[in-house]
PDB file of N, CA and C in Angstrom:
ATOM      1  N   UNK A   1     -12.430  -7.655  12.756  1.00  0.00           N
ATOM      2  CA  UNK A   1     -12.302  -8.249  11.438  1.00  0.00           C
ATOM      3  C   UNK A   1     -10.885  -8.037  10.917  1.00  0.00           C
ATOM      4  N   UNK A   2     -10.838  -8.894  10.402  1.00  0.00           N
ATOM      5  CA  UNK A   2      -9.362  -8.996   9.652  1.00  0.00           C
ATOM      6  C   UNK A   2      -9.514  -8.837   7.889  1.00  0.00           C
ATOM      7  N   UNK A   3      -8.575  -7.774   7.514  1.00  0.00           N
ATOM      8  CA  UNK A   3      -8.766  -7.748   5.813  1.00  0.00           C
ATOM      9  C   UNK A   3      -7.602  -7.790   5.545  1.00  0.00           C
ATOM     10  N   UNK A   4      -7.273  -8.330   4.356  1.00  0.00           N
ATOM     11  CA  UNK A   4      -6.334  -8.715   3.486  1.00  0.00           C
ATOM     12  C   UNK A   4      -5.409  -7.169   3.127  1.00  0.00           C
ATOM     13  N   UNK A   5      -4.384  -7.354   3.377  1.00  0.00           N
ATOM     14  CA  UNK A   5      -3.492  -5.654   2.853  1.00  0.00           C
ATOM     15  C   UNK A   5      -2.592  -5.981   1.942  1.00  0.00           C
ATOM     16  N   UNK A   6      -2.709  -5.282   0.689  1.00  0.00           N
ATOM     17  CA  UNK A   6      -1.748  -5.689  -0.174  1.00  0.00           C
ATOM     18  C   UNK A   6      -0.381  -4.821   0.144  1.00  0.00           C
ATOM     19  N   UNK A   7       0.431  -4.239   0.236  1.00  0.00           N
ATOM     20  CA  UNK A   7       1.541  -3.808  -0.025  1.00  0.00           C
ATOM     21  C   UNK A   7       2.690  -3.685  -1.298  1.00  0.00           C
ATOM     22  N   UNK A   8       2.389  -2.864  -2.034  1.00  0.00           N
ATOM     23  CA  UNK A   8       3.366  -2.809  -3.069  1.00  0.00           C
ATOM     24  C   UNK A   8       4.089  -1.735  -3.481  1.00  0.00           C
ATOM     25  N   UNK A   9       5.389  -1.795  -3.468  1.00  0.00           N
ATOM     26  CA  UNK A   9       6.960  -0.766  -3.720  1.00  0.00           C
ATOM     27  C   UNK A   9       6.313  -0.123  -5.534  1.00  0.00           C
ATOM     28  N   UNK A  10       6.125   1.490  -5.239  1.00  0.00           N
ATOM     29  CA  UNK A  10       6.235   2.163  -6.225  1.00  0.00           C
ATOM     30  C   UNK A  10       7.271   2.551  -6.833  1.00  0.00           C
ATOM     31  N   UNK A  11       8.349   2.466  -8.067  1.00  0.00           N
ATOM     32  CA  UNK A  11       9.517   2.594  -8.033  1.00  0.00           C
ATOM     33  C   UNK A  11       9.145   3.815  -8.338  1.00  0.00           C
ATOM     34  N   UNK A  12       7.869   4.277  -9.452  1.00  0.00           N
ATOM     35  CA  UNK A  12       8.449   5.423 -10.180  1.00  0.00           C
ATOM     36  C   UNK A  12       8.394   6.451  -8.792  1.00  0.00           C
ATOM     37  N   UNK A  13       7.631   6.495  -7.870  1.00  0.00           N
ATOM     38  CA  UNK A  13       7.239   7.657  -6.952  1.00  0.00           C
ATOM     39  C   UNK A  13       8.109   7.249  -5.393  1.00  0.00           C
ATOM     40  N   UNK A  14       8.713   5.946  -5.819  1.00  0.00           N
ATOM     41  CA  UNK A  14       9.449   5.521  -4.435  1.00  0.00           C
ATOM     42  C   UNK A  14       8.933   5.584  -3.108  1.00  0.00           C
ATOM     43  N   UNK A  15       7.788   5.154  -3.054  1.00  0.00           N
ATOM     44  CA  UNK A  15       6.865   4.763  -2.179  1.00  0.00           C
ATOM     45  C   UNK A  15       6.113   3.619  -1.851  1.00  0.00           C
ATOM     46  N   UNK A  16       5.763   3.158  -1.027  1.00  0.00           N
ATOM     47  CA  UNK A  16       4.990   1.994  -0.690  1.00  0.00           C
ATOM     48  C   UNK A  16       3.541   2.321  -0.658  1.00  0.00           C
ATOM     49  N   UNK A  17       2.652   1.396  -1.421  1.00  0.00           N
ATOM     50  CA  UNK A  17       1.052   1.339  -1.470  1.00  0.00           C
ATOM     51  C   UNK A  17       0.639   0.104  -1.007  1.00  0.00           C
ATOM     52  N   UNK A  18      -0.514   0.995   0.005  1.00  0.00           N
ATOM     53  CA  UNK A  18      -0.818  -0.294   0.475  1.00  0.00           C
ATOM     54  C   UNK A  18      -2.527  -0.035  -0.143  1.00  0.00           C
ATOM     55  N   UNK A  19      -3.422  -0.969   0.313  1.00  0.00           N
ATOM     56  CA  UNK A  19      -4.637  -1.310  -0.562  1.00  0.00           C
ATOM     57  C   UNK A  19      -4.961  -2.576   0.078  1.00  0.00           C
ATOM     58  N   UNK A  20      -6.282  -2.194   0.300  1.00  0.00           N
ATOM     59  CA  UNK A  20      -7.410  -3.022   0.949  1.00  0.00           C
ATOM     60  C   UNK A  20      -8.683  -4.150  -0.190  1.00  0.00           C
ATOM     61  N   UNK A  21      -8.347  -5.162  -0.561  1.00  0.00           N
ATOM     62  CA  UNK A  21      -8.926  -5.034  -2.027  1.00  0.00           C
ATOM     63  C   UNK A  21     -10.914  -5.751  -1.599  1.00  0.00           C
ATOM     64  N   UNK A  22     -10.498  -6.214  -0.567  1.00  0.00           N
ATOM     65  CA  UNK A  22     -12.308  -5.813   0.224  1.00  0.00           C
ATOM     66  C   UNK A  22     -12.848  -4.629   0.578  1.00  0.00           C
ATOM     67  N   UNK A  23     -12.038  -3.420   0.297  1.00  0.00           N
ATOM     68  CA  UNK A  23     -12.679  -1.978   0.913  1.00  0.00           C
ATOM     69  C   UNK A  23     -12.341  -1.419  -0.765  1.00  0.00           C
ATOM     70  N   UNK A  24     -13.461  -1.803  -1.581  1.00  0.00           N
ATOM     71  CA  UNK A  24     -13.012  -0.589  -2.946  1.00  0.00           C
ATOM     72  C   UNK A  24     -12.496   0.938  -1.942  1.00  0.00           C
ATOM     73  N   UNK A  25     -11.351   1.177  -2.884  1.00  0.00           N
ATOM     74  CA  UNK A  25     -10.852   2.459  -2.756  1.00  0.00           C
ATOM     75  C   UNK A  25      -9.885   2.748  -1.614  1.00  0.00           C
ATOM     76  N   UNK A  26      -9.944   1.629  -0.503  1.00  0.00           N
ATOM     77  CA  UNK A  26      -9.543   2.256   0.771  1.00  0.00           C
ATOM     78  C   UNK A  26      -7.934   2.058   0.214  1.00  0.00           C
ATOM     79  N   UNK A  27      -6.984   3.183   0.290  1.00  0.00           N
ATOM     80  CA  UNK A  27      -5.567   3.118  -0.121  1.00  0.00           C
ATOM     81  C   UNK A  27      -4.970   3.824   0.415  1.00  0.00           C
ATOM     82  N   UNK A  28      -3.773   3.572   1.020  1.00  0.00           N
ATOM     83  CA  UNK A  28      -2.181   4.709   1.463  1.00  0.00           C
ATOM     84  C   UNK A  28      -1.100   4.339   1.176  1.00  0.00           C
ATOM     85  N   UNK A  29      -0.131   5.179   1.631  1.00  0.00           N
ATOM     86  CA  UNK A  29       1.167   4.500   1.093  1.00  0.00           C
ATOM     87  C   UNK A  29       2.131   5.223   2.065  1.00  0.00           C
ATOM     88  N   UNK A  30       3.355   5.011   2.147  1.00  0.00           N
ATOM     89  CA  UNK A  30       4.414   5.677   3.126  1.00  0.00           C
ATOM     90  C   UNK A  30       5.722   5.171   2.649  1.00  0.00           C
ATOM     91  N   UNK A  31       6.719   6.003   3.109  1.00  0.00           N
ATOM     92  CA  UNK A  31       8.126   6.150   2.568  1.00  0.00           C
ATOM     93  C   UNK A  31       8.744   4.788   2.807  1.00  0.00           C
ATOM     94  N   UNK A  32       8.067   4.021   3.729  1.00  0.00           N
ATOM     95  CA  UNK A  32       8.302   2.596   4.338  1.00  0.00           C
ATOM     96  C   UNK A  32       7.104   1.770   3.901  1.00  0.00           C
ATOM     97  N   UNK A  33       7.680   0.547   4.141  1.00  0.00           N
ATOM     98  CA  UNK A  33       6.597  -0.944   4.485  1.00  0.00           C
ATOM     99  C   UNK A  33       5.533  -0.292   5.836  1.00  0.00           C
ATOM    100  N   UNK A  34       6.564   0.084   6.841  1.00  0.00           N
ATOM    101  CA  UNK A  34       5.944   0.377   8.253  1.00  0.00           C
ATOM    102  C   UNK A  34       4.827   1.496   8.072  1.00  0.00           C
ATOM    103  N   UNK A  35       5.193   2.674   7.521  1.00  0.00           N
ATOM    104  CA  UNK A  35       4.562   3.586   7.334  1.00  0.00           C
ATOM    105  C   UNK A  35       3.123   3.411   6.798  1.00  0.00           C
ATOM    106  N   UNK A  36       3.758   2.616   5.541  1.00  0.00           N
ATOM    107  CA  UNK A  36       2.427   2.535   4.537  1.00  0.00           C
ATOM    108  C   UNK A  36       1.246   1.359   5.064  1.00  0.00           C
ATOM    109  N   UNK A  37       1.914   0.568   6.506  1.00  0.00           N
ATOM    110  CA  UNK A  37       0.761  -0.419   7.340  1.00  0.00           C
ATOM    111  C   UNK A  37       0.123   0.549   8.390  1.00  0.00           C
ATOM    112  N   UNK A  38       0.982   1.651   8.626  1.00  0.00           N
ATOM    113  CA  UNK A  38       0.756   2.587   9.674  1.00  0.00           C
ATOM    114  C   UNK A  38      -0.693   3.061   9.204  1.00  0.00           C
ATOM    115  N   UNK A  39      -0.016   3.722   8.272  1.00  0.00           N
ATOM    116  CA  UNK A  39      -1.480   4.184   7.200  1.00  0.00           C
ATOM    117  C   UNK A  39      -2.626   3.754   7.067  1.00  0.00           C
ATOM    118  N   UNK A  40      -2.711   2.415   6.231  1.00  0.00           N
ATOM    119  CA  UNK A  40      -3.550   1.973   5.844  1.00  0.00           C
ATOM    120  C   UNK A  40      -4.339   0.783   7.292  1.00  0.00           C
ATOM    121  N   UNK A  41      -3.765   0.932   8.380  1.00  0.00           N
ATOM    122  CA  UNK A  41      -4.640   0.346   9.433  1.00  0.00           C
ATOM    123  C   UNK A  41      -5.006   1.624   9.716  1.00  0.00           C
ATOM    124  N   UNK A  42      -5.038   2.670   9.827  1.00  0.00           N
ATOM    125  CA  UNK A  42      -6.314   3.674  10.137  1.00  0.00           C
ATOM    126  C   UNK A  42      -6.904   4.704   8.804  1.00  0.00           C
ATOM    127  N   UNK A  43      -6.297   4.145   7.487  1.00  0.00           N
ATOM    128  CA  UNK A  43      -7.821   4.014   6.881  1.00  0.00           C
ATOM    129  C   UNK A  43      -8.775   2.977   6.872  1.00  0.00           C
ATOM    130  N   UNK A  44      -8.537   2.094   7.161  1.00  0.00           N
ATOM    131  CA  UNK A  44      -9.640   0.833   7.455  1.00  0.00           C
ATOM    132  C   UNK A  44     -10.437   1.233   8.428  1.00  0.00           C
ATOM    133  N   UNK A  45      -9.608   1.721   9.631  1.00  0.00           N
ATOM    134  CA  UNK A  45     -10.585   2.208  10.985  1.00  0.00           C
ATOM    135  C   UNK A  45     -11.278   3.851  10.388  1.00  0.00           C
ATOM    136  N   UNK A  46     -11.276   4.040   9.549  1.00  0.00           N
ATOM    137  CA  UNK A  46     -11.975   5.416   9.434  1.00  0.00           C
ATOM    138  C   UNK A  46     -12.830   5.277   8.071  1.00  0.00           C
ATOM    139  N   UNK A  47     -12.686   4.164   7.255  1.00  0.00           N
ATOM    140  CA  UNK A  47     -13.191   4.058   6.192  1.00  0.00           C
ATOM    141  C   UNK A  47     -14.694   2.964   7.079  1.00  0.00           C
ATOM    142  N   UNK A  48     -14.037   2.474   8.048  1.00  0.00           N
ATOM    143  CA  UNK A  48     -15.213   1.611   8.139  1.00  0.00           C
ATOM    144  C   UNK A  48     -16.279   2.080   9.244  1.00  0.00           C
ATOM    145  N   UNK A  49     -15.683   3.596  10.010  1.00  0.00           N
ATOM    146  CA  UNK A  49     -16.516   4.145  10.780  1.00  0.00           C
ATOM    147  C   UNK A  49     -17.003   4.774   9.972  1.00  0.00           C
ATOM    148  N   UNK A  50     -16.699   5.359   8.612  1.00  0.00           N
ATOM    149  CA  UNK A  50     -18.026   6.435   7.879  1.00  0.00           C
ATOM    150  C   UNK A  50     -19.027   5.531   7.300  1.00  0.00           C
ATOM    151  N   UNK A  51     -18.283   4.255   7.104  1.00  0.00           N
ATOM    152  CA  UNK A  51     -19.430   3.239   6.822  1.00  0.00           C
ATOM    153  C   UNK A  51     -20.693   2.740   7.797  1.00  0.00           C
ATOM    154  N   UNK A  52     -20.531   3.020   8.677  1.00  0.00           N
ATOM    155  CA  UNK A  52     -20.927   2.729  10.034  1.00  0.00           C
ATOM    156  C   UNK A  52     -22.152   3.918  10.071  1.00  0.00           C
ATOM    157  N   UNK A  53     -21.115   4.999  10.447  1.00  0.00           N
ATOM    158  CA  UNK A  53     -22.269   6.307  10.197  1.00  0.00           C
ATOM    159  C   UNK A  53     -23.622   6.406   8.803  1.00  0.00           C
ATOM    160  N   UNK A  54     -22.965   5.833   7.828  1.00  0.00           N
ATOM    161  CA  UNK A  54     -24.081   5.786   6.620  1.00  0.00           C
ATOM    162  C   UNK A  54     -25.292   4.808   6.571  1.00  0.00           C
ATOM    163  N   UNK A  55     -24.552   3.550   7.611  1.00  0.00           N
ATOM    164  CA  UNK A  55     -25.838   2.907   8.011  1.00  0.00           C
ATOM    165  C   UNK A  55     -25.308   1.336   7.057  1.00  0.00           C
ATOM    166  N   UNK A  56     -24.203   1.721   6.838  1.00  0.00           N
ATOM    167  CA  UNK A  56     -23.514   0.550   5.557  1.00  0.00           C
ATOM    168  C   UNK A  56     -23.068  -0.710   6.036  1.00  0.00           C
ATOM    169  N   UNK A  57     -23.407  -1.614   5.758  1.00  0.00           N
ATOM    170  CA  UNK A  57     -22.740  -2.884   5.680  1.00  0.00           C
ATOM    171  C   UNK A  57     -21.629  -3.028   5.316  1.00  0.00           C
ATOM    172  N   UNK A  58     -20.433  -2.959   6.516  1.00  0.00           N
ATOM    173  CA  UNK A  58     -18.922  -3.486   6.343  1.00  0.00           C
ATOM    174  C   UNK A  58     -18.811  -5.071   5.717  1.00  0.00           C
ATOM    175  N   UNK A  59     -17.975  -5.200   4.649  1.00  0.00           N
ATOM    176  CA  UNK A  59     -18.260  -6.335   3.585  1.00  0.00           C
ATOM    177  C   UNK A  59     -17.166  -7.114   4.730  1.00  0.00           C
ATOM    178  N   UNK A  60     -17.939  -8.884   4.137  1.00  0.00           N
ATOM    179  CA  UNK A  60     -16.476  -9.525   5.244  1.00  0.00           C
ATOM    180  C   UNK A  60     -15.078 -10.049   4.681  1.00  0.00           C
ATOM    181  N   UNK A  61     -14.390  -9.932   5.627  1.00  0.00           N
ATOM    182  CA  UNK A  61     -12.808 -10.283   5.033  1.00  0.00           C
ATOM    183  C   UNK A  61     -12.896 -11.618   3.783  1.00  0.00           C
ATOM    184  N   UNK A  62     -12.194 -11.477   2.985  1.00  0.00           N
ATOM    185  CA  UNK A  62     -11.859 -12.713   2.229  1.00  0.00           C
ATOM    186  C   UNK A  62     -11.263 -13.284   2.450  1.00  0.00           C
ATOM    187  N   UNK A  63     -11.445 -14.035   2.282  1.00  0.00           N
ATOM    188  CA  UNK A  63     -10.501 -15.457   2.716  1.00  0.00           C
ATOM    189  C   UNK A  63      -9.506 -16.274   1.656  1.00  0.00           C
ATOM    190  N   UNK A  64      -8.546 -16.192   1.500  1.00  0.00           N
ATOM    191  CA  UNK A  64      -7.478 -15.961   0.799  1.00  0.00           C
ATOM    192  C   UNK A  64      -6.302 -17.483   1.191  1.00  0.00           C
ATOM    193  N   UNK A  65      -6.166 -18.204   0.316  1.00  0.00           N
ATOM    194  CA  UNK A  65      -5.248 -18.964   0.665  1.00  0.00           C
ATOM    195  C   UNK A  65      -3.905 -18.607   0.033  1.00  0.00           C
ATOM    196  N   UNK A  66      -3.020 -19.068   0.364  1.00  0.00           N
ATOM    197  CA  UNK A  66      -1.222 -18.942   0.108  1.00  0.00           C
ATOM    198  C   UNK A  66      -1.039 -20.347   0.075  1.00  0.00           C
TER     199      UNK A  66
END
């Protein structure tokens, strides 16, 4: 599955956040763009294996036009 990653430059903390907005809550961030995708592709893979373990229904990607 594919989910939507937002990415956005924190000035006050000078960091990058990234955010999953189909996974309430799932969030990281890193000193980079790179970092903070680094991140947040293995909270997706770990947010969606405890989901897994609970017996939970992984919600599906949105579908998002540009």
């Amino acid at each position: 599955m594919q989910y939507s990653i937002l990415i956005q430059y924190d000035a006050v903390d000078k960091i990058y956040v990234a955010s999953v907005p189909e996974l309430n809550g799932c969030m990281a961030h890193g000193s980079t763009r790179e970092e903070a995708m680094h991140e947040i592709l293995e909270a997706i893979e770990l947010q969606l294996e405890v989901m897994h373990e609970k017996g939970m229904l992984a919600p599906a990607p949105a579908l998002y036009a540009v």
